[in-house]
Protein backbone atom coordinates (compact mmCIF):
# COMPACT_ATOMS: atom_id res chain seq x y z
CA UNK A 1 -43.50 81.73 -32.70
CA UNK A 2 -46.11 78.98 -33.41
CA UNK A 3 -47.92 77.26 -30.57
CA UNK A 4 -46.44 74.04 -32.86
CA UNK A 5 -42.40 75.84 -32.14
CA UNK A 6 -43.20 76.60 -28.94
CA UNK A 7 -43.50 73.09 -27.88
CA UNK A 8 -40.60 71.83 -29.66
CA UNK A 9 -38.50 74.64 -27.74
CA UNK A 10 -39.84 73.56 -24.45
CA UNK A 11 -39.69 69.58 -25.47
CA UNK A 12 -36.42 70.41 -26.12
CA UNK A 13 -35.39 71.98 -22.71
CA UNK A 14 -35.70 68.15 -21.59
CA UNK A 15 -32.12 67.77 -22.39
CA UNK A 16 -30.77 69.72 -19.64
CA UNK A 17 -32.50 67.48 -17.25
CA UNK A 18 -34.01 67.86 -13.63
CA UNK A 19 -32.21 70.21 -11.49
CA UNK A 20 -33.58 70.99 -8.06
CA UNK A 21 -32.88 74.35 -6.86
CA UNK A 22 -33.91 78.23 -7.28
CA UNK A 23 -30.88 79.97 -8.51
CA UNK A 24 -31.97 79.68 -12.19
CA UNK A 25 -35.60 79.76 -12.29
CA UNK A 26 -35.29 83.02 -9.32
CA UNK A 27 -33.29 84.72 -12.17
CA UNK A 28 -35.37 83.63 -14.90
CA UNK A 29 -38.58 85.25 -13.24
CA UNK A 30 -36.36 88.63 -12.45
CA UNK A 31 -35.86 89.23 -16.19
CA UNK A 32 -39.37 88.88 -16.81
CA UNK A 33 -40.44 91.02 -14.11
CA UNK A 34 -41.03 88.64 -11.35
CA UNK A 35 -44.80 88.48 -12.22
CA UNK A 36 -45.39 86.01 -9.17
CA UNK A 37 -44.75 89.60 -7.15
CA UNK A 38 -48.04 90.38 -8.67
CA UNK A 39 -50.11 87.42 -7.81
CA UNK A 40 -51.04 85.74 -4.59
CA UNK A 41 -51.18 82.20 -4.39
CA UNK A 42 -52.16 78.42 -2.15
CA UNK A 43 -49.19 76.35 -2.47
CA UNK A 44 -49.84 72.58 -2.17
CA UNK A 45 -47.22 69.86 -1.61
CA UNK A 46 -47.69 66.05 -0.38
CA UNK A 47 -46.92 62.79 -1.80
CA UNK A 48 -50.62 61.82 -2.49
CA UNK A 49 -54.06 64.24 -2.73
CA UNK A 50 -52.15 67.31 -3.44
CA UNK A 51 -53.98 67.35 -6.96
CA UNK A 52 -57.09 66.29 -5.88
CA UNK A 53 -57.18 68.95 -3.07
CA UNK A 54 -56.11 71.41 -5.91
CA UNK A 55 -58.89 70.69 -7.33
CA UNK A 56 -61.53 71.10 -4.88
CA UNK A 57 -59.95 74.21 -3.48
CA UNK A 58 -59.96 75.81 -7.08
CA UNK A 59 -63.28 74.50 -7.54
CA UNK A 60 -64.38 76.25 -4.57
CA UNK A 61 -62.64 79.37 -5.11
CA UNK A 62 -64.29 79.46 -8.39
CA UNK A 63 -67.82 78.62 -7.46
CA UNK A 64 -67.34 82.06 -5.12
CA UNK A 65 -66.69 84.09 -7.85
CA UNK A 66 -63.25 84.64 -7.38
CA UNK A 67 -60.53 84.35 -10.48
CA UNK A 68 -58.69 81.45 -9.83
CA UNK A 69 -54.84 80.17 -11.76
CA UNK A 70 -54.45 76.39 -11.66
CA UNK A 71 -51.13 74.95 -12.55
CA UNK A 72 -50.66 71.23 -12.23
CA UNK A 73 -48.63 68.29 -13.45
CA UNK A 74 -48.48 65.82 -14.92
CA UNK A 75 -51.36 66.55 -17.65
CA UNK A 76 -54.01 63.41 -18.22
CA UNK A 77 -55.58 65.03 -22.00
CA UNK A 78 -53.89 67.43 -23.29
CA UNK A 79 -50.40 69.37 -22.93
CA UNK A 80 -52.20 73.08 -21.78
CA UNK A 81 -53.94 71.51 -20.02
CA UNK A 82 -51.30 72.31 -16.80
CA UNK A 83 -52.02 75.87 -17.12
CA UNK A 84 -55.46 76.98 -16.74
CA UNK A 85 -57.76 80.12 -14.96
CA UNK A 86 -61.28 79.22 -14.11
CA UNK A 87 -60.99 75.66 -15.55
CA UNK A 88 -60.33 77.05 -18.86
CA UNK A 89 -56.61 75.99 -20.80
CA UNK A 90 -54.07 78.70 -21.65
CA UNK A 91 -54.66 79.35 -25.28
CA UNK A 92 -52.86 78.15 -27.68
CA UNK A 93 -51.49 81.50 -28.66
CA UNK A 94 -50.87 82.66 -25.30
CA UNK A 95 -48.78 79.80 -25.05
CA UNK A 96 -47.02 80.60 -28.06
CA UNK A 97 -46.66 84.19 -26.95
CA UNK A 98 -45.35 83.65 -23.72
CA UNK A 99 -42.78 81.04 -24.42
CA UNK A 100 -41.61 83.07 -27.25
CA UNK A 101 -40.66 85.93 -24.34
CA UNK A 102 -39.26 83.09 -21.84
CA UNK A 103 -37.18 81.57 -24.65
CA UNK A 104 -35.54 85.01 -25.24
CA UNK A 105 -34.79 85.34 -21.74
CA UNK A 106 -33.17 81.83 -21.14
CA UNK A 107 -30.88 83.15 -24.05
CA UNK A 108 -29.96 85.59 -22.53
CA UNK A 109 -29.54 83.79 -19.53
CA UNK A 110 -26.93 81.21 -21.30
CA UNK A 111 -24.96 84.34 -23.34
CA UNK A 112 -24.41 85.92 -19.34
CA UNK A 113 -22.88 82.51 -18.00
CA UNK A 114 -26.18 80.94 -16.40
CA UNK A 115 -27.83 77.29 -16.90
CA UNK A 116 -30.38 77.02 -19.05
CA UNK A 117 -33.43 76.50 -17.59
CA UNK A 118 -35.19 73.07 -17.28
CA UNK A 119 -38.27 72.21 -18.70
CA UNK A 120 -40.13 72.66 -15.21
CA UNK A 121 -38.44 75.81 -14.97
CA UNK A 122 -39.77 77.15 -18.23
CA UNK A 123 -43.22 76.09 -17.89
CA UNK A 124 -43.50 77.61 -14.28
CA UNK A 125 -42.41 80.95 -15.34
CA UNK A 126 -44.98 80.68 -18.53
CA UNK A 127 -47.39 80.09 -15.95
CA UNK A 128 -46.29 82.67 -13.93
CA UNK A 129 -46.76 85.17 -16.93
CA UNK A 130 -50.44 84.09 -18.11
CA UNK A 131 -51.43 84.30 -14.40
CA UNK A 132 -50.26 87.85 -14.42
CA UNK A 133 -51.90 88.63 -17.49
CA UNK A 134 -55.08 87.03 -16.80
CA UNK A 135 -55.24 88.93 -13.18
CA UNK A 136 -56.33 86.17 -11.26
CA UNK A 137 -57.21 87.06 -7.64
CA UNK A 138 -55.60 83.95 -6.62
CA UNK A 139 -53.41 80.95 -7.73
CA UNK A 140 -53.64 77.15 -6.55
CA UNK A 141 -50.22 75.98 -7.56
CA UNK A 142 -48.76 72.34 -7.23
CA UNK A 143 -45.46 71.29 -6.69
CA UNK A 144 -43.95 69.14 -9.46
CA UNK A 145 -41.52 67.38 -6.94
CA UNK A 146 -40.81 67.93 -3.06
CA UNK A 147 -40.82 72.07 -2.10
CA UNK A 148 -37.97 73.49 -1.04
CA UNK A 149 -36.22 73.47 -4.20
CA UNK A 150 -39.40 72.73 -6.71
CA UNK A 151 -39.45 75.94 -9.31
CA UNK A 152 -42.62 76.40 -7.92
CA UNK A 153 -41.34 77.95 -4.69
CA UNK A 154 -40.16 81.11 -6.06
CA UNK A 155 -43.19 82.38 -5.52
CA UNK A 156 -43.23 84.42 -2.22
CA UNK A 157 -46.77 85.92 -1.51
CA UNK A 158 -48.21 82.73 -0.31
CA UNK A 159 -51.27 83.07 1.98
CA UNK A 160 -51.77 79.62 2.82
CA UNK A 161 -49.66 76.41 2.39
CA UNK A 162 -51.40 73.45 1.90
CA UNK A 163 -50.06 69.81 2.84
CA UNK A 164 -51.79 66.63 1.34
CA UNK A 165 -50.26 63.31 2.82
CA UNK A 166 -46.18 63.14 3.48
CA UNK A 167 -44.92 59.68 2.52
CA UNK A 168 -42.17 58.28 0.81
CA UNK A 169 -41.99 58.86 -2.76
CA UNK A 170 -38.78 60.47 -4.61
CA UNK A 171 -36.57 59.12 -2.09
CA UNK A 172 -33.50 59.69 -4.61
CA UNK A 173 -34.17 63.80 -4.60
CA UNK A 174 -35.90 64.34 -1.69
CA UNK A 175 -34.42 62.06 1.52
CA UNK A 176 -34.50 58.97 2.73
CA UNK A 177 -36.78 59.16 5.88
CA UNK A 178 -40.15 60.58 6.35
CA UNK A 179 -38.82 63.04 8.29
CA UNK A 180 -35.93 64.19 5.54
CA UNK A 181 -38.71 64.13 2.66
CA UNK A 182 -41.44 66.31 5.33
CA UNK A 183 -38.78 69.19 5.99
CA UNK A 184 -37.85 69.22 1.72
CA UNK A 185 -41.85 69.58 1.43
CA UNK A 186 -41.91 71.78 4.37
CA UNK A 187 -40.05 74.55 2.42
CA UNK A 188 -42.77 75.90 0.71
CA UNK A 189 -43.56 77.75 4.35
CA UNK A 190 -43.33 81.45 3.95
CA UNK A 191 -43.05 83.64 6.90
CA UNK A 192 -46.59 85.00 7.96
CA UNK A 193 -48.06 82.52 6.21
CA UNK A 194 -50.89 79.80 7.40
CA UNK A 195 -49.62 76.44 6.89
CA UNK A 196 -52.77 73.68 6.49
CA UNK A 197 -52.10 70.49 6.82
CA UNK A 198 -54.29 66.42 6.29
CA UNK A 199 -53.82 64.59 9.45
CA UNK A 200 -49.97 63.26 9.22
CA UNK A 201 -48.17 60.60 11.05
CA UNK A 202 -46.80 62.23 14.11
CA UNK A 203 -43.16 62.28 12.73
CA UNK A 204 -43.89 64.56 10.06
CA UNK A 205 -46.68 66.26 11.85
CA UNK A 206 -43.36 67.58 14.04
CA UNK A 207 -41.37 68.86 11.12
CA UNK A 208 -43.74 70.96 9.47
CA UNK A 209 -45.06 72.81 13.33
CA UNK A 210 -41.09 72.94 13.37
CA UNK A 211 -40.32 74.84 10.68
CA UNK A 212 -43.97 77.02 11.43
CA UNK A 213 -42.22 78.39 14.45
CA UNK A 214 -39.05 79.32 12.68
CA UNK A 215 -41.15 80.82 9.75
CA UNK A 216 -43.74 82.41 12.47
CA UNK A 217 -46.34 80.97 10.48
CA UNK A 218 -49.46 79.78 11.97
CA UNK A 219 -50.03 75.86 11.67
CA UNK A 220 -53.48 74.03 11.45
CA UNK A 221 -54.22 70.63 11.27
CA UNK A 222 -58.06 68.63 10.16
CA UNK A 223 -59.78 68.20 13.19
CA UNK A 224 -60.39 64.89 12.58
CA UNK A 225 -62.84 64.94 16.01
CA UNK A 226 -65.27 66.91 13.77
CA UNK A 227 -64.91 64.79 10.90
CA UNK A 228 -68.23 62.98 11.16
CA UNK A 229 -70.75 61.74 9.54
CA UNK A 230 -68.77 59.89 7.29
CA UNK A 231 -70.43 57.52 4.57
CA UNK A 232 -68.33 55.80 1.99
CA UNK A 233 -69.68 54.32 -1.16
CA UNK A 234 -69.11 54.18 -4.59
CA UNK A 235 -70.02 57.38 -6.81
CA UNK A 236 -72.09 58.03 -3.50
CA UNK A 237 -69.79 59.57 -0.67
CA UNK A 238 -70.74 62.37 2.02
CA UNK A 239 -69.36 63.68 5.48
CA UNK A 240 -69.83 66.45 7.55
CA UNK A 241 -66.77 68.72 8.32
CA UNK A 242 -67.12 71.23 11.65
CA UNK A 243 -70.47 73.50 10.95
CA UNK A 244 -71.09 72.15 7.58
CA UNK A 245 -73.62 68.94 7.07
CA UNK A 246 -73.61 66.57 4.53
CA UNK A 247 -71.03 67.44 2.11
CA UNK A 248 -70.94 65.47 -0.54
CA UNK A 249 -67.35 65.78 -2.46
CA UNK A 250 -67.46 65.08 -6.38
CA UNK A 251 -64.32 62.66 -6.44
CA UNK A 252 -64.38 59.06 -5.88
CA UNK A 253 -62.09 56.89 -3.87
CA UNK A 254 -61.90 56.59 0.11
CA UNK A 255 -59.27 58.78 0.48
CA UNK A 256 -61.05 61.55 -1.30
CA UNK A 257 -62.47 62.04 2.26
CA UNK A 258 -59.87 63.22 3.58
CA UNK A 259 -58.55 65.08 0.47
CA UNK A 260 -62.15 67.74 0.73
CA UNK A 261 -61.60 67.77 4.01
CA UNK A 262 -58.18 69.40 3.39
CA UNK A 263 -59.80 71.42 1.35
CA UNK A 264 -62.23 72.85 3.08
CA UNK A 265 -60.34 73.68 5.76
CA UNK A 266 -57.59 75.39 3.32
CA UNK A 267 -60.48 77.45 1.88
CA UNK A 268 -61.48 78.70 5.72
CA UNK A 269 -58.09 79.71 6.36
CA UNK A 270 -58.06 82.07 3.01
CA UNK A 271 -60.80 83.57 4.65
CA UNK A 272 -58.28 84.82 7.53
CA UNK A 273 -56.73 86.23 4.46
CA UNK A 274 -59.08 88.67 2.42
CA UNK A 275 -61.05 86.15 0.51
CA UNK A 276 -64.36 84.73 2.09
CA UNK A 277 -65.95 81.95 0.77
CA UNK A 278 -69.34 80.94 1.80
CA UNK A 279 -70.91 77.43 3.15
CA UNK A 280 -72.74 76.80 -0.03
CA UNK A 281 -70.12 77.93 -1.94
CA UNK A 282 -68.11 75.44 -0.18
CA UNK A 283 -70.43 72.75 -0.98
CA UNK A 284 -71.31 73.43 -4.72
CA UNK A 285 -67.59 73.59 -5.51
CA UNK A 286 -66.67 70.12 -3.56
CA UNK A 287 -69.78 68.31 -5.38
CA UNK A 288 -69.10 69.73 -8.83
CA UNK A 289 -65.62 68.83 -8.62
CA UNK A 290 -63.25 66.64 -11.40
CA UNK A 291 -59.83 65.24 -11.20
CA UNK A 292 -59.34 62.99 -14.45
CA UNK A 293 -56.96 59.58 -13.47
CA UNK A 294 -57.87 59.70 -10.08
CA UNK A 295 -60.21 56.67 -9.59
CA UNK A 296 -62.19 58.04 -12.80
CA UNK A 297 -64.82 55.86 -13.98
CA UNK A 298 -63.98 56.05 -18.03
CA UNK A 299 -66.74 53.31 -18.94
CA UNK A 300 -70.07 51.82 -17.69
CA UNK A 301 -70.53 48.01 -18.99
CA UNK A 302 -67.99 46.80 -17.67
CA UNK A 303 -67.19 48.88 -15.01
CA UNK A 304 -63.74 50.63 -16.33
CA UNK A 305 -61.32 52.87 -13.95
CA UNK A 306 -58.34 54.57 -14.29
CA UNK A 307 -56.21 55.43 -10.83
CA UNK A 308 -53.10 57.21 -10.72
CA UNK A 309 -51.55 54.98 -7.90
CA UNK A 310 -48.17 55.49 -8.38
CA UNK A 311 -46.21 54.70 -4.95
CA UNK A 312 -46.69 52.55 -1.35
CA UNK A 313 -49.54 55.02 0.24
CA UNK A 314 -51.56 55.52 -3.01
CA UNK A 315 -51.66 51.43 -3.25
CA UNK A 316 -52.21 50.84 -0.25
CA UNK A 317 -55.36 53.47 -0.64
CA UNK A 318 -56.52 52.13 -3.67
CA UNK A 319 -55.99 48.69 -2.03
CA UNK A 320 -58.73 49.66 0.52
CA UNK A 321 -60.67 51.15 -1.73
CA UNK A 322 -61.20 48.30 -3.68
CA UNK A 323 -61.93 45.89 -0.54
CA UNK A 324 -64.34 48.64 0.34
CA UNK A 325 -66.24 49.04 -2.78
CA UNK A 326 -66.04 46.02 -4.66
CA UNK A 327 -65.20 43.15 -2.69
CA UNK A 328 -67.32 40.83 -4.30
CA UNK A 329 -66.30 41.98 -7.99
CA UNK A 330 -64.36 40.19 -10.54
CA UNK A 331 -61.49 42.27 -11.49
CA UNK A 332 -59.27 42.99 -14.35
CA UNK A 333 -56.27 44.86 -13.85
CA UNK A 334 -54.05 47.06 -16.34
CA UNK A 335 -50.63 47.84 -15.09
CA UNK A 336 -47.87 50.21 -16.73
CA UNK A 337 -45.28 51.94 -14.27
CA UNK A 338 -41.91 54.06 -14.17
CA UNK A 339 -39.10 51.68 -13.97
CA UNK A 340 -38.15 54.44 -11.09
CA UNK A 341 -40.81 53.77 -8.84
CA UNK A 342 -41.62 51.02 -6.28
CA UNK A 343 -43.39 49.26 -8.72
CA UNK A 344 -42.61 45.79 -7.06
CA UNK A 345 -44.62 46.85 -3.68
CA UNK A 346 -47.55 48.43 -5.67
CA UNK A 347 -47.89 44.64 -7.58
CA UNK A 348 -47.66 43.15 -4.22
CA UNK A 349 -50.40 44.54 -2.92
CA UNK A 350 -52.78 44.88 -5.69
CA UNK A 351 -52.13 42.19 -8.11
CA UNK A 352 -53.05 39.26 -5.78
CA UNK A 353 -57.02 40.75 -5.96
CA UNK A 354 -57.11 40.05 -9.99
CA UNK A 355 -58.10 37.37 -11.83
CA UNK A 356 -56.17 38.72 -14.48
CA UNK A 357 -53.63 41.15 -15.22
CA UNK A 358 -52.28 42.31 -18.43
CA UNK A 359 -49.10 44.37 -18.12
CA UNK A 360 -47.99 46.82 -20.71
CA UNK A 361 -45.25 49.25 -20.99
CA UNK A 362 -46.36 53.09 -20.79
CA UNK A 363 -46.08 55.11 -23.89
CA UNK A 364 -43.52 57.85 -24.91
CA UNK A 365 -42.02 57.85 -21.40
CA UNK A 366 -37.98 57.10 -21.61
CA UNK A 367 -38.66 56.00 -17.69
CA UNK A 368 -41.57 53.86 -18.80
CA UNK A 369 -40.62 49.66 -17.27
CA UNK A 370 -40.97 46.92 -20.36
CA UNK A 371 -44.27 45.22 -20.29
CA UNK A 372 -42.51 41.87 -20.12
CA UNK A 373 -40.28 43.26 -17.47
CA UNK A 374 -43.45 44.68 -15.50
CA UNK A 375 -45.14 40.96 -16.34
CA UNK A 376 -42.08 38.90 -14.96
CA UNK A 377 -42.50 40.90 -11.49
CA UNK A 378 -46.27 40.73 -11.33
CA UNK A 379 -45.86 36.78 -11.49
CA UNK A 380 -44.50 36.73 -8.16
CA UNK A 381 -47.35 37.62 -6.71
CA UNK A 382 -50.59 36.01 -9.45
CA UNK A 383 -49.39 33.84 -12.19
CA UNK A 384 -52.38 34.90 -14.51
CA UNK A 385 -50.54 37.77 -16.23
CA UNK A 386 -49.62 38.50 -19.86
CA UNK A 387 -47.92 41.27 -21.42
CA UNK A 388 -49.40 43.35 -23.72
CA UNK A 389 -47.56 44.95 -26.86
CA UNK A 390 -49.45 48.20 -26.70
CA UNK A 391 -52.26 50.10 -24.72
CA UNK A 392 -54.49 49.65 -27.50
CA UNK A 393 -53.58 45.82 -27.33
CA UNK A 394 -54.31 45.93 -23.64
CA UNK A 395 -57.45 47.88 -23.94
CA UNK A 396 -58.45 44.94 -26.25
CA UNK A 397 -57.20 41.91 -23.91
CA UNK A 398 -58.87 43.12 -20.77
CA UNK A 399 -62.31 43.95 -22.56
CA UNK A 400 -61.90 40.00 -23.62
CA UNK A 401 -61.01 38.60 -20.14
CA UNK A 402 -64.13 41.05 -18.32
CA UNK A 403 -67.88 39.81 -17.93
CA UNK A 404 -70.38 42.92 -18.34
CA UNK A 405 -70.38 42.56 -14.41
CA UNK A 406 -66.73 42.76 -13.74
CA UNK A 407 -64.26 45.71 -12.67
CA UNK A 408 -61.71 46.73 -14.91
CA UNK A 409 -59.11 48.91 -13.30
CA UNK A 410 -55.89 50.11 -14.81
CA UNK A 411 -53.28 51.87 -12.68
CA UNK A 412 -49.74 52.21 -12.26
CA UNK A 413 -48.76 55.65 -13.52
CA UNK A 414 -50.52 58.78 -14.26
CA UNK A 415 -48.72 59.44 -17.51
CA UNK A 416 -50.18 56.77 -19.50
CA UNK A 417 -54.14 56.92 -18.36
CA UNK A 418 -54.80 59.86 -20.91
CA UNK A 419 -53.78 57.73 -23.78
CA UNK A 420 -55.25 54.90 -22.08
CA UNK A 421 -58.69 56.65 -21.86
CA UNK A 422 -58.80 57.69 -25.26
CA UNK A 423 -58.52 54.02 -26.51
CA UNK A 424 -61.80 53.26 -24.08
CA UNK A 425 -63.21 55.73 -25.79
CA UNK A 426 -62.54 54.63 -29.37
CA UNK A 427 -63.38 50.84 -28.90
CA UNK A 428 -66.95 52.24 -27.80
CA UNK A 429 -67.39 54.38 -30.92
């Protein structure tokens, strides 16, 4: 199999849809020799910072010499790039290897009367495999959507479950209070386990210490009385965090805060479990860290940044981010969003801070909202908004509208900001 035939088998596992659950992906792993068994991982779940505090706590773990599996999703550049040990990206022949041997067993799978696997399902246990065969010392794994029943959670030597911010997002899979969507999330709790957690609203806070005591797992929260220190500022941002001074984290955004925080207490609760990590370590790996889409400066003159807001807590984050940085700045916006999202409260409360917005419909996404659709809700709330009929087009429009002093900041979805940045990048060439 081709790396080229490997991705048209997995694009092609789209057709069987999103199926939450661990009956088929459980079996799946068994006839390819469970290789999570073999592997010990951090298991993150939230609604917002779960990949950024993936990041830093791989990061970390690196910058201590340890082997570290990443697997994340969506993907900004590039299609491997979900799958990668020490920052590097599966090969493309491993990936053609491996799905070659998963492909075979989801045959079989079908010929003994099971489901086919989903396409979540078959990258996890591809993951799974290269993990194994690289012998990392320990995976940071993401869940694609909620816990209980992601693919990810048939993993079951977890050492420490992580938990960026609970809010609502996914309301259609995952519940319809806070409190339904935290005990979902919650699932990725193993028994024994240490369960880490961002400082939550006290309804969720109660869930997950809930299900700790049925799991007899331990439960820690960020002290946010030794959170101190704390400086915000553009591309300049440090805090000190219990023993440690002046940490300096390498993501921007407020709410990145918060997010190293996380990790760095994560990272001293693996050291309650056979992998120490020390203080410099810690801070090396937070200030060298990188999270493309996440309030990533992609151009200087004028300022241009991408921001995966997505749902009500991210825009109200990047909301306060903006006030916070730049409130003073002209600004630009680019919008492109799911059609199953809240888009309409996201355009509430950021649209109204742009003196222009040009709205345009995300690419290759059968979710993906019209850009005239996406335009005729954004008037509601600023009347100075214009559809564009591609990203390239929009790329173009805001450039036109923006003074070399201005802020240009598109947002909306993750899955378009990798194309987007790439047509930043051309215009400059």
């Amino acid at each position: 199999m081709t790396y080229e035939e490997a991705r048209a088998f997995i694009d092609d596992t789209a057709r069987y849809g999103a199926v939450l659950g661990l009956t088929s992906v459980t079996e799946l792993a068994r006839r390819l020799g469970n290789p999570q068994d073999d592997l010990k991982f951090v298991h993150i779940a939230g609604t917002n910072g779960k990949g950024s505090t993936l990041a830093y706590i791989s990061t970390i773990l690196k910058e201590a010499g340890y082997r570290v599996g990443r697997y994340i999703s969506p993907t900004i550049f590039d299609y491997r790039e979900r799958i990668q040990v020490d920052g590097e990206y599966i090969t493309r022949e491993g990936l053609a290897r491996l799905t070659e041997q998963v492909k075979a067993a989801c045959e079989r799978m079908v010929e003994d009367g099971f489901s086919h696997p989903t396409t979540f399902e078959v990258e996890t246990a591809i993951a799974l495999l290269w993990f194994r065969e690289q012998r990392c010392d320990i995976v940071v794994l993401e869940c694609g959507m909620g816990g209980l029943t992601d693919a990810t959670n048939v993993v079951k030597t977890t050492l420490v479950c992580v938990f960026a911010e609970i809010g609502m997002d996914h309301m259609g899979f995952l519940g319809d209070t806070v409190q339904e969507i935290a005990r979902v999330k919650g699932g990725i709790i193993k028994p024994g386990s240490l369960a880490v957690s961002t400082v939550q609203r006290p309804e969720v806070r109660g869930v997950l210490e809930e299900i700790c005591r049925e799991q007899q797992a331990g439960f820690r929260e960020v002290r946010r009385e030794e959170l101190k220190d704390v400086h915000y500022g553009f591309e300049n941002q440090s805090f000190s965090y219990r023993r440690m001074k002046n940490l300096k984290p390498g993501l921007f955004g407020s709410w990145q805060i918060d997010n190293a925080a996380l990790a760095v207490e994560a990272v001293l609760a693996l050291e309650d479990c056979g992998f120490p990590v020390a203080e410099e370590q810690i801070r090396k790996g937070l200030a060298k860290t990188v999270w493309p889409g996440r309030f990533t400066v992609v151009d200087r003159r004028p300022l241009f940044i991408v921001d995966g807001a997505h749902n009500r807590d991210a825009a109200d984050r990047l909301f306060e981010t903006l006030k916070l940085y730049f409130p003073d700045k002209r600004k630009i916006f680019i919008a492109g969003v799911l059609a199953d999202k809240e888009y309409d409260y996201i355009m509430s409360r950021l649209t109204p801070l742009a003196a222009r917005v040009v709205a345009v419909m995300t690419p290759d996404n059968p979710r993906a909202l019209p850009a005239a659709d996406l335009a005729a809700d954004i008037r509601k709330y600023n009347e100075n908004v214009e559809a564009a009929d591609s990203l390239a087009d929009a790329v173009k429009r805001a450039r036109a509208y923006a003074g070399e002093d201005d802020l240009i900041l598109a947002f909306g979805s993750l899955s378009y900001l990798g194309d987007l940045i790439r047509q930043v990048r051309m215009r400059k060439q």
